[in-house]
Protein backbone atom coordinates (compact mmCIF):
# COMPACT_ATOMS: atom_id res chain seq x y z
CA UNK A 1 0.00 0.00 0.00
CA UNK A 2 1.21 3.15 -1.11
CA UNK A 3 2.45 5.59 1.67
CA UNK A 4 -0.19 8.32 2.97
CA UNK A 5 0.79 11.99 2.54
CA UNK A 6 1.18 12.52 5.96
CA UNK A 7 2.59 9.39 6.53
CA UNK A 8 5.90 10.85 4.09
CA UNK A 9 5.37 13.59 6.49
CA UNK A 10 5.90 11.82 9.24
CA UNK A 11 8.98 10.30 7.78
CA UNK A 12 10.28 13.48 6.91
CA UNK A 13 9.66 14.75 10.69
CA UNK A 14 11.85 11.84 11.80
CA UNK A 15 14.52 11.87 9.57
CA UNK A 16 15.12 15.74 10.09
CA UNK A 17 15.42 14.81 13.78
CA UNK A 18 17.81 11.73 13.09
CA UNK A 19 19.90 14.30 11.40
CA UNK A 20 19.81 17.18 13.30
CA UNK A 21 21.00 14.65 16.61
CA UNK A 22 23.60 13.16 14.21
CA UNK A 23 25.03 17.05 13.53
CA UNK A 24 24.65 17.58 16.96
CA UNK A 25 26.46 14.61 18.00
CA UNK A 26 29.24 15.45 15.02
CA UNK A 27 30.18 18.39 17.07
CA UNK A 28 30.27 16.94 20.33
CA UNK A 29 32.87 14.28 18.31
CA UNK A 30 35.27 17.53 17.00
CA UNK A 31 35.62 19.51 20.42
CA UNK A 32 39.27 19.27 21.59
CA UNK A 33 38.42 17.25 24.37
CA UNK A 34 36.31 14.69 22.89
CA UNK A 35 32.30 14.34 23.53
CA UNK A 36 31.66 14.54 27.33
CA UNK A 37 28.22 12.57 27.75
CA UNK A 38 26.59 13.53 31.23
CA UNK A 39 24.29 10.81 32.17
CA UNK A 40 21.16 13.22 33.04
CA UNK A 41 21.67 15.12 29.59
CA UNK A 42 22.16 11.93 27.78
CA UNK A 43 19.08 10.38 29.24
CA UNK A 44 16.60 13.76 28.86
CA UNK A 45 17.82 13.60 25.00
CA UNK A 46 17.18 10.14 24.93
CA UNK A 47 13.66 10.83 25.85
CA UNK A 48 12.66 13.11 24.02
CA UNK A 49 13.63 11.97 20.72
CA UNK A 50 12.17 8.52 21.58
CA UNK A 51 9.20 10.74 22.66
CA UNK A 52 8.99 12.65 19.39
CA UNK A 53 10.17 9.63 16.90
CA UNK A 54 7.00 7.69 18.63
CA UNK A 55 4.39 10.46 18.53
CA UNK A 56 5.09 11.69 14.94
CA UNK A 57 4.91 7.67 13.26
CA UNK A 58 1.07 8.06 14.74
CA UNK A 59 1.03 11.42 13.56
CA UNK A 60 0.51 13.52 16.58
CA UNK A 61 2.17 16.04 15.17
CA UNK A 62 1.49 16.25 11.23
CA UNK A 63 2.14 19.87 11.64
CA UNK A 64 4.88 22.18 12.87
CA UNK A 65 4.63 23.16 16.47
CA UNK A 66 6.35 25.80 18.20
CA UNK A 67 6.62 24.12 21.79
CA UNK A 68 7.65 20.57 20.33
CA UNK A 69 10.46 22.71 18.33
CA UNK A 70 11.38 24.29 21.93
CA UNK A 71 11.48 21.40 23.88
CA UNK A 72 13.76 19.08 21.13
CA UNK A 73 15.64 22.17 20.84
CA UNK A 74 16.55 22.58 24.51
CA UNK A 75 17.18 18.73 24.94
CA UNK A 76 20.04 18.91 22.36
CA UNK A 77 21.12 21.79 23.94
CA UNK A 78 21.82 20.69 27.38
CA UNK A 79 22.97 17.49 25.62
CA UNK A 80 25.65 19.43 24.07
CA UNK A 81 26.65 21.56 26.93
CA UNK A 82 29.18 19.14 28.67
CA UNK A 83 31.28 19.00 25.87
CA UNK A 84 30.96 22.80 25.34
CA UNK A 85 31.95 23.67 29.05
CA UNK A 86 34.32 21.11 28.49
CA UNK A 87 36.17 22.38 25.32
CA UNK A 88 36.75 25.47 27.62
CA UNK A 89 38.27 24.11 30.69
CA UNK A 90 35.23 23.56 32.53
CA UNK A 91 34.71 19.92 33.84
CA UNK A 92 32.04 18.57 32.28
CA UNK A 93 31.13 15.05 33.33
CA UNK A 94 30.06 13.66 36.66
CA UNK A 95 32.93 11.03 36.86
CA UNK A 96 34.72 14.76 37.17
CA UNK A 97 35.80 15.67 41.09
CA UNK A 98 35.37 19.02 39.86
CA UNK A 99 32.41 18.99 38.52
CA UNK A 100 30.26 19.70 41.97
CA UNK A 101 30.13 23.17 41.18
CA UNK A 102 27.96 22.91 38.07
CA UNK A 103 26.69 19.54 37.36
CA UNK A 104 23.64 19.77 39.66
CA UNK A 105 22.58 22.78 37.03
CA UNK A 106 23.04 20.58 34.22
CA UNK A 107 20.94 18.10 36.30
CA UNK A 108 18.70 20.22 36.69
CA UNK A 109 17.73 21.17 33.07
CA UNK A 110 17.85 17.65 32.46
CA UNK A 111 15.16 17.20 34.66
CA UNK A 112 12.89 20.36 33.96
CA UNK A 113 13.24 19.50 29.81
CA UNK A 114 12.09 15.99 30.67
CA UNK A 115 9.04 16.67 32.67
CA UNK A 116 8.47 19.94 29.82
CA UNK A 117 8.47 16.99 26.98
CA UNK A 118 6.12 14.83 29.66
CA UNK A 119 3.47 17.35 29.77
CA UNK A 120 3.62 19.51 26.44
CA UNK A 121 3.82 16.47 24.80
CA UNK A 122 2.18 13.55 26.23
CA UNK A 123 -0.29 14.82 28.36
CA UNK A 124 -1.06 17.99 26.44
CA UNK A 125 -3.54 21.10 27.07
CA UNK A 126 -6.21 20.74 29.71
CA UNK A 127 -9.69 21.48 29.44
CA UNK A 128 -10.17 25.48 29.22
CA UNK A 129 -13.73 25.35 31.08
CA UNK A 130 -12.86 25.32 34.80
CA UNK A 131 -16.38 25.65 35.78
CA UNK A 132 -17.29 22.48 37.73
CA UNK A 133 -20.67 22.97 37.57
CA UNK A 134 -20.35 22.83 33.74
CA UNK A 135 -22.65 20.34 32.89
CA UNK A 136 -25.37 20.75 34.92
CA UNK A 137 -28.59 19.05 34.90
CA UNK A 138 -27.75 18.24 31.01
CA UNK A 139 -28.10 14.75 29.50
CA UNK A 140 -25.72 13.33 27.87
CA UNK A 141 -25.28 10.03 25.89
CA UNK A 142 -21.72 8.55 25.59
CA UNK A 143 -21.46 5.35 23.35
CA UNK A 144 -18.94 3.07 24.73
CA UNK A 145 -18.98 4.51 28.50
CA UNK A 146 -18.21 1.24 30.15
CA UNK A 147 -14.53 1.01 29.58
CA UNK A 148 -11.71 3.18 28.44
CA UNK A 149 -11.65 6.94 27.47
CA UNK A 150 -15.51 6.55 27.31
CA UNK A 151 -16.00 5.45 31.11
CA UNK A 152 -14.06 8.36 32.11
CA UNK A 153 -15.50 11.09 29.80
CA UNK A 154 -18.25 9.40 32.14
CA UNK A 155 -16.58 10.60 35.43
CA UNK A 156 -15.50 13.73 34.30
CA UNK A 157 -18.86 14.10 32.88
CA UNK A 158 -20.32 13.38 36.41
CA UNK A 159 -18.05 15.43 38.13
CA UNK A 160 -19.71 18.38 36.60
CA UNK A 161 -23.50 17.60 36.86
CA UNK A 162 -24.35 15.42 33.45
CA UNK A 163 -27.23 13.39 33.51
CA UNK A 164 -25.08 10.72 31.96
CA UNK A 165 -27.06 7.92 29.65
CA UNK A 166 -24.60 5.50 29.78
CA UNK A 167 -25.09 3.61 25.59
CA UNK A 168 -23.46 0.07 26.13
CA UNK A 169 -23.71 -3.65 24.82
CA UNK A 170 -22.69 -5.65 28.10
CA UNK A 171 -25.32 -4.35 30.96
CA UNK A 172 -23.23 -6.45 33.62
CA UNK A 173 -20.11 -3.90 32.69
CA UNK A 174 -21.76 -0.62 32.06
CA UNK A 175 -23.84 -1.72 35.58
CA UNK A 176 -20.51 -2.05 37.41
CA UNK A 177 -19.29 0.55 35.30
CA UNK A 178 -22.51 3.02 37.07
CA UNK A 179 -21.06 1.74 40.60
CA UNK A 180 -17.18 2.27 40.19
CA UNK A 181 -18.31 5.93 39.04
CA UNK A 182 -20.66 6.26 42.10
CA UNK A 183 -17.89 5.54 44.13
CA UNK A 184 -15.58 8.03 42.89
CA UNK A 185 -18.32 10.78 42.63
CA UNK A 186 -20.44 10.61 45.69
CA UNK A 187 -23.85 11.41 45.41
CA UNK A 188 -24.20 10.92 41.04
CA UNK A 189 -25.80 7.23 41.46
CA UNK A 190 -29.48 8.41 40.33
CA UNK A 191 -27.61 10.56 37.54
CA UNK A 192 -26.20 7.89 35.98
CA UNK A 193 -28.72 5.54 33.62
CA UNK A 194 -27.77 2.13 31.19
CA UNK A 195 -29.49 1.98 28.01
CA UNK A 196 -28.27 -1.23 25.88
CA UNK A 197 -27.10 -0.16 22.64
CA UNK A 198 -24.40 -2.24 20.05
CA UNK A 199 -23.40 -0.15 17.78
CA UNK A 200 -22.73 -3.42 15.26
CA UNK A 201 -26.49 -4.20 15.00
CA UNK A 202 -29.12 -1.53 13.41
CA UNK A 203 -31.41 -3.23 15.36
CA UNK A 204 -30.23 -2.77 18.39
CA UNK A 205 -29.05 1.24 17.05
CA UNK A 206 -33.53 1.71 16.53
CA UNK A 207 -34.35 0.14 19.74
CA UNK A 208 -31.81 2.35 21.67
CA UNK A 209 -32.94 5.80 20.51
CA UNK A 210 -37.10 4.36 21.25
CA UNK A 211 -35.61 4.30 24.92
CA UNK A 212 -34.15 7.13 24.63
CA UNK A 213 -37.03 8.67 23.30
CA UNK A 214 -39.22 6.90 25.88
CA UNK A 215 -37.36 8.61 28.77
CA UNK A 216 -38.82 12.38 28.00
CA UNK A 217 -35.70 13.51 28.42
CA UNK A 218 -33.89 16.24 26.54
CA UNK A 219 -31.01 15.80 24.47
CA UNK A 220 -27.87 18.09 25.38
CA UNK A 221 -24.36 16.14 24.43
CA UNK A 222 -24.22 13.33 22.04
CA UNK A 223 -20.91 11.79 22.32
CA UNK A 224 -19.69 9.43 19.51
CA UNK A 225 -17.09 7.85 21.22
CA UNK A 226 -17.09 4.06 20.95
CA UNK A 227 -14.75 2.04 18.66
CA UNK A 228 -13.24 -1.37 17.93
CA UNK A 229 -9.50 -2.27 16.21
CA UNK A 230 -10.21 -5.67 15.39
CA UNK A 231 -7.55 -8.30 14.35
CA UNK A 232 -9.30 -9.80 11.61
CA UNK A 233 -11.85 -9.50 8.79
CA UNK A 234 -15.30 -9.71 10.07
CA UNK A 235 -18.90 -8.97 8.88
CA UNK A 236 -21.83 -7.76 11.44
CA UNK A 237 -24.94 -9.28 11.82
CA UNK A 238 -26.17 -7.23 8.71
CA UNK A 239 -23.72 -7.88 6.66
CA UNK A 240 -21.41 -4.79 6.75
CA UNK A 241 -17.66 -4.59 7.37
CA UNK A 242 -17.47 -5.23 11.19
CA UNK A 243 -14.77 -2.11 11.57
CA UNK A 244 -16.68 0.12 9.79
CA UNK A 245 -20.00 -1.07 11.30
CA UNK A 246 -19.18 -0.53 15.10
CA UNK A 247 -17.03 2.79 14.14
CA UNK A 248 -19.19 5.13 11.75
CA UNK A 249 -22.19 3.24 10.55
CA UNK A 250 -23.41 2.31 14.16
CA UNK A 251 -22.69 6.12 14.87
CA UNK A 252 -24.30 7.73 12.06
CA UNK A 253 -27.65 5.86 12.26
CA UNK A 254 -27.75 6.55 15.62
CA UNK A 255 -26.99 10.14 14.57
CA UNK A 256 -29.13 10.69 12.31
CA UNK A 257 -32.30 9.05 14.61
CA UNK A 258 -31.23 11.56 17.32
CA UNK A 259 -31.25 14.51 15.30
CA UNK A 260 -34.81 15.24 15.88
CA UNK A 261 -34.32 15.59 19.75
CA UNK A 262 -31.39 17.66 19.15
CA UNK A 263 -33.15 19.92 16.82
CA UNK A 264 -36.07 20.57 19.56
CA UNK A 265 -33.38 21.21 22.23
CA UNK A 266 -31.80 23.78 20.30
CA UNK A 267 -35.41 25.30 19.45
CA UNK A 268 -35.38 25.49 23.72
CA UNK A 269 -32.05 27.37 23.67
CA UNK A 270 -30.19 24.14 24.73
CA UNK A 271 -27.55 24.83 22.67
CA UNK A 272 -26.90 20.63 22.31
CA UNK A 273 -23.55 19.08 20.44
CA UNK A 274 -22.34 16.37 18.64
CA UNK A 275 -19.03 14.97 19.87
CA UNK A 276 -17.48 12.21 17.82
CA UNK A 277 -14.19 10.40 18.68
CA UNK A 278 -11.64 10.39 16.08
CA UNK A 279 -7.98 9.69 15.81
CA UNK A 280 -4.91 10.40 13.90
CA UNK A 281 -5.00 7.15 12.46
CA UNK A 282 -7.42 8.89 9.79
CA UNK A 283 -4.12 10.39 8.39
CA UNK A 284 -2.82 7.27 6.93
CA UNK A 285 -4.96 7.20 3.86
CA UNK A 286 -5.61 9.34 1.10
CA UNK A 287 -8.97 8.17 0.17
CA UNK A 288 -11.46 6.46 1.30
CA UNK A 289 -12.42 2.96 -0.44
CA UNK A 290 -15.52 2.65 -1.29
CA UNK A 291 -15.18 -1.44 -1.81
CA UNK A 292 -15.44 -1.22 1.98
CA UNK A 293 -18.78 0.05 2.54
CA UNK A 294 -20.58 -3.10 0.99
CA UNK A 295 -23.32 -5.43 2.60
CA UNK A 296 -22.21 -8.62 1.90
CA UNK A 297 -25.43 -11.08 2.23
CA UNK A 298 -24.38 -14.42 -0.39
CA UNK A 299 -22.88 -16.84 1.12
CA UNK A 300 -20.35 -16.82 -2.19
CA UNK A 301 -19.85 -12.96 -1.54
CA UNK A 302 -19.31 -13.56 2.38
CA UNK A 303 -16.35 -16.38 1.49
CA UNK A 304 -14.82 -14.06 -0.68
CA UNK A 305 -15.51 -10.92 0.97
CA UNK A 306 -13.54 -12.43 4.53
CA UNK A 307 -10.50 -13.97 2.59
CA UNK A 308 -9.95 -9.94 1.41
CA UNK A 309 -6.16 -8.43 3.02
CA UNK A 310 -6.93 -7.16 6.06
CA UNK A 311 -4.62 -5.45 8.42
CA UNK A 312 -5.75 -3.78 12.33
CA UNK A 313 -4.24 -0.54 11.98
CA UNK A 314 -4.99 0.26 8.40
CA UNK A 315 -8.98 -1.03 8.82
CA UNK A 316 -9.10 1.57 12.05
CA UNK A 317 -7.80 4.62 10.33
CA UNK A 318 -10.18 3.95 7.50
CA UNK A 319 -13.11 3.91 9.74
CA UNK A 320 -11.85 6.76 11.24
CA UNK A 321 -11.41 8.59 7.67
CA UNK A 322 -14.86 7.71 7.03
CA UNK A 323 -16.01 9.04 10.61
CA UNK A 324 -14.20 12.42 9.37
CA UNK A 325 -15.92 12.86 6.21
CA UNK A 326 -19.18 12.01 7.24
CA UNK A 327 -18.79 14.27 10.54
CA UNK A 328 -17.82 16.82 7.67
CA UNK A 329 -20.82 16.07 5.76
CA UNK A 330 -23.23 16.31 8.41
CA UNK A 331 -21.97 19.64 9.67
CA UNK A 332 -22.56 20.91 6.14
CA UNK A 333 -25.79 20.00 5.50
CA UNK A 334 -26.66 21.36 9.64
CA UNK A 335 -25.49 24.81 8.20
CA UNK A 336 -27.66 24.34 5.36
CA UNK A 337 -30.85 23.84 7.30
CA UNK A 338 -29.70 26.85 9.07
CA UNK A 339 -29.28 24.60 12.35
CA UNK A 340 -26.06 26.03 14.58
CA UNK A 341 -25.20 22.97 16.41
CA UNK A 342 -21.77 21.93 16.07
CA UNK A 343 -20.00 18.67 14.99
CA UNK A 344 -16.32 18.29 15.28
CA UNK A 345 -14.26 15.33 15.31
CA UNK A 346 -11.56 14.69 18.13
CA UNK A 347 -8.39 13.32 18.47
CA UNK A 348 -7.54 11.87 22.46
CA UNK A 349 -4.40 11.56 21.46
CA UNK A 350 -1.89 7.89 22.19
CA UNK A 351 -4.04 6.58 24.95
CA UNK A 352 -3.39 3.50 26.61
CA UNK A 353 -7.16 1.87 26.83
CA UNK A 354 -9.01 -1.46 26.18
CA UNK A 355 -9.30 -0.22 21.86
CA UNK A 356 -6.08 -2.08 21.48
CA UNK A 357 -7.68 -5.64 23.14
CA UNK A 358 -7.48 -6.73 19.80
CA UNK A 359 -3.42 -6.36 19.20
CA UNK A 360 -1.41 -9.14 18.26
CA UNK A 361 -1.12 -11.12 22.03
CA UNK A 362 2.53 -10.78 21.93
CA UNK A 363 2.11 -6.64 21.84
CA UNK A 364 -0.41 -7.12 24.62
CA UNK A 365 2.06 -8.65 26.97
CA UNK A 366 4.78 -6.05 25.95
CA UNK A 367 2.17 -3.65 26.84
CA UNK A 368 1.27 -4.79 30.26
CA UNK A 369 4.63 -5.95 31.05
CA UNK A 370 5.95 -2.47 30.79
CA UNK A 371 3.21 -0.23 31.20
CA UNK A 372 5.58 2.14 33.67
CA UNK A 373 7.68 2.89 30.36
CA UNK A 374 5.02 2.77 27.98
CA UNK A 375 3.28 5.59 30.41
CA UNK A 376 5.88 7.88 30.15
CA UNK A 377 4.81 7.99 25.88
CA UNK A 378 1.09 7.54 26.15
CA UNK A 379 -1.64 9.67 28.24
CA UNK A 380 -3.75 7.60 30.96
CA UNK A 381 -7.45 7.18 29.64
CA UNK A 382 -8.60 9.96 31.63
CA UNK A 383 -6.12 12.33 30.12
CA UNK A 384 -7.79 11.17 27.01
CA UNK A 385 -10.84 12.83 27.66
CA UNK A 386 -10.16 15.49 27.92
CA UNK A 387 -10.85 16.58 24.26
CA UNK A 388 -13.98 15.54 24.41
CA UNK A 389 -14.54 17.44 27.75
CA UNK A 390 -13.26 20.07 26.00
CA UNK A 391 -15.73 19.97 22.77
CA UNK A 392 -18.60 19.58 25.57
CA UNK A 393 -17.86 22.24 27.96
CA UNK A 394 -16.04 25.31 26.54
CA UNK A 395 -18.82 28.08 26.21
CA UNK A 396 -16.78 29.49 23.03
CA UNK A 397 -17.96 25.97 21.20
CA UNK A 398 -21.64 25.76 22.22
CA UNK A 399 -22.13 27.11 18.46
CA UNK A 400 -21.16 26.30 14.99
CA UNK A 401 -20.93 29.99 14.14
CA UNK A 402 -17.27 31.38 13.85
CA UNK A 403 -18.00 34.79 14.41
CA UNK A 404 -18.52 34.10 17.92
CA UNK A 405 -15.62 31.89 18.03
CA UNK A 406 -17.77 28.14 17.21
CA UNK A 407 -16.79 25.75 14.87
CA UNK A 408 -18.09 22.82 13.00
CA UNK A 409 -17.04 20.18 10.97
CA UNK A 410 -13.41 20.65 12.45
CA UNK A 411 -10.84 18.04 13.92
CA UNK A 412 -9.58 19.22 17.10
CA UNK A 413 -5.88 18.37 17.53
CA UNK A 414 -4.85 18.86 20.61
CA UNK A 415 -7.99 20.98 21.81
CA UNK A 416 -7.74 23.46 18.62
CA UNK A 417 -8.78 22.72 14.91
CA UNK A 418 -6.15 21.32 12.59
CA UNK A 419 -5.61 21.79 9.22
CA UNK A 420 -7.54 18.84 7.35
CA UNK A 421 -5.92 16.40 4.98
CA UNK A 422 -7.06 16.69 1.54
CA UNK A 423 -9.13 13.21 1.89
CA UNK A 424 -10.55 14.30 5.12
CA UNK A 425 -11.87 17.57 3.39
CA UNK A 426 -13.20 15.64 0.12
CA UNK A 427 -16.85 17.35 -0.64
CA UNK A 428 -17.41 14.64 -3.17
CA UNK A 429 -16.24 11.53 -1.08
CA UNK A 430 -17.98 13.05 1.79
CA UNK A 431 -21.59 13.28 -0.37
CA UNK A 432 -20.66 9.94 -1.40
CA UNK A 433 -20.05 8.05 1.53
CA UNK A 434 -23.17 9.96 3.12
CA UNK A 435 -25.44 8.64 0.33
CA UNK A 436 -23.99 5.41 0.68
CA UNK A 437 -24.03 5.35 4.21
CA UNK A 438 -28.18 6.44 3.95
CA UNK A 439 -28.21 3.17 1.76
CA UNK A 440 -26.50 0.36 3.97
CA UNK A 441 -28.41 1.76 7.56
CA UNK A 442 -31.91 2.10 5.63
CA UNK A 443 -31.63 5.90 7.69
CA UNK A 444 -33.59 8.65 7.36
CA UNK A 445 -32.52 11.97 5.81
CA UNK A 446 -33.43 14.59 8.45
């Protein structure tokens, strides 16, 4: 498969860091003295080019960024500043008696550059809405809310008032799920409510928003946030692509049934939201294919349909390109019916949750064996929602309109809109894949 473009960008961002360490390192190699290597420099350059090399080959940064720049800048620095001091006299290494009178400065840096890279890089921007009481007496539906960045959405959710309608398949989880929440937030037990919904079955998508519907209640935050990487090939119960079933199809019926109680909240000055999950991954392709987004119902066509290459990482990003254009399609035609809720698309960034249950076993073990290291490179699942806490919260986004500082249709990178790869921004695709999506879900156009 041919590389993405922001995959060759991504390439590109690591070899201009192999080479600007190896001209880095070429100086260290000319002083007079040799290259002094102090252990704490040597380890906070380590880091953060093991930091950086990881984040850009998931595309976390497809675009320049000022701090990142800073931060890989300053480790090479203090990296090089042994050998500097040293190439004027000054002892520069630790195995140096007389380096006591500066080392601990050099230790120092060492220390504040790592813990910069830990936060402006892995754990990233917090929400800007400080207002705990954010979320007051609004209801909000989170697909997925048993487990993962989706369960704790959930608690921060709870933490600031959401009536939280927790959309799950297992009952037993999202009902211990309700209790491990209660016990963190005292007192949000009778704000927290199961409705069964699997995202894999239309049937089960229908039957979900009748409950819903059944409740009375209003409709404030819908929050598209569940998703699958599965290790193989596998076809739903109605005979679509299992990936793309349980990641966009699931969603946009569900969508697209729901958009009737969103539109009479925002005739009561609600001012409700659509939140959908997204990732990075959606960078890796260029276009979305189309041979996908099938039902398969012959039992020829299901044979030859399965034996089809299939491969975890690339049948995730897909879903999540097609989760992009739709999301872009639906905030389109919202504009057109002169509606002003927003839909953006959010990235939680490397996130170590159950999504990746499905991994090659061998990657699972690595995982848990050295989740210490590993958490030092990817944010905790709570971190993770913070995008989404974000998109739900900040008073600025309540809006699609951009005058008053709303958008719609956007992918928010690091809680701001990035610019959009030319297949996430395809018109044509999008109207497409909508149409075709309409099609496979038997949904109504609203």
């Amino acid at each position: 498969m041919a590389l993405s473009q922001h995959s060759k960008s991504a390439i590109r961002h690591v070899a201009s860091l192999v080479a600007f360490f190896l001209s880095v390192f070429a100086g260290l190699a000319s002083s007079p003295s040799g290259p002094v290597l102090d252990p704490a420099a040597s380890f906070s350059v380590a880091y953060v080019v093991v930091l950086f090399c990881f984040q850009a080959t998931f595309m976390e940064w497809p675009h320049f960024d000022t701090k990142v720049f800073t931060v890989l800048s300053a480790a090479h620095i203090n990296f090089a500043l042994p050998t500097m001091l040293s190439s004027y006299g000054i002892a520069a290494t630790f195995w140096n008696d007389t380096c006591i009178a500066w080392c601990p400065y050099v230790w120092l840096s060492s220390a504040l550059i790592s813990v910069a890279a830990y936060y402006w890089m892995v754990v990233g921007p917090a929400p800007s809405n400080k207002d705990p009481n954010s979320l007051e007496g609004k209801v909000c539906i989170i697909t997925g809310s048993n487990t993962g960045i989706g369960y704790e959405t959930a608690v921060e959710f709870a933490k600031r008032g959401a009536i939280i309608i927790m959309a799950c398949r297992s009952e037993d989880k999202a009902r211990a799920a309700i209790d491990t929440v209660a016990q963190r937030i005292p007192g949000c037990k009778e704000r927290l409510h199961f409705l069964k919904l699997d995202l894999s079955s239309l049937e089960s998508v229908r039957a979900f928003v009748k409950n819903f519907e059944a409740t009375g209640m209003d409709l404030h935050v819908l929050v598209l946030n569940a998703g699958v990487m599965l290790s193989s090939r596998q076809l739903s119960k109605d005979g679509l692509e299992m990936t793309l079933a349980s990641n966009i199809l699931g969603h946009f019926l569900l969508t697209q049934l729901l958009l009737p109680a969103l539109f009479a909240a925002e005739e009561k000055g609600l001012e409700p939201r659509i939140i959908n999950v997204g990732s990075t991954f959606h960078l890796c392709h260029d276009a979305f294919d189309f041979e996908e987004a099938v039902k398969i119902t012959e039992e020829k066509a299901i044979g030859k349909f399965l034996s089809k290459p299939y491969e975890i990482f690339n049948a995730y990003g897909h879903s999540k390109l097609g989760g992009m254009l739709l999301n872009g399609e639906l905030a389109r035609r919202l504009a057109k019916k002169g509606s002003k809720i927003p839909a953006n698309v959010v990235h939680p960034g490397q996130c170590m949750s159950e999504v990746q249950r499905n991994m090659h076993p061998v990657l699972l073990f690595l995982y848990s064996a050295f989740s210490p290291i590993v958490g030092l490179f990817m944010k905790s699942a709570q971190v993770g929602s913070w995008g989404t806490v974000h998109l739900a919260t900040a008073k600025e986004l309540a809006t699609s309109v951009i005058q008053t500082g709303g958008f719609s249709g956007e992918f928010f990178l690091h809680m701001f809109p990035a610019k959009l790869s030319d297949a996430a921004r395809n018109e044509a695709a999008a109207q497409r894949l909508w149409d075709v999506a309409i099609k496979l879900t038997d949904a109504p156009e609203v």
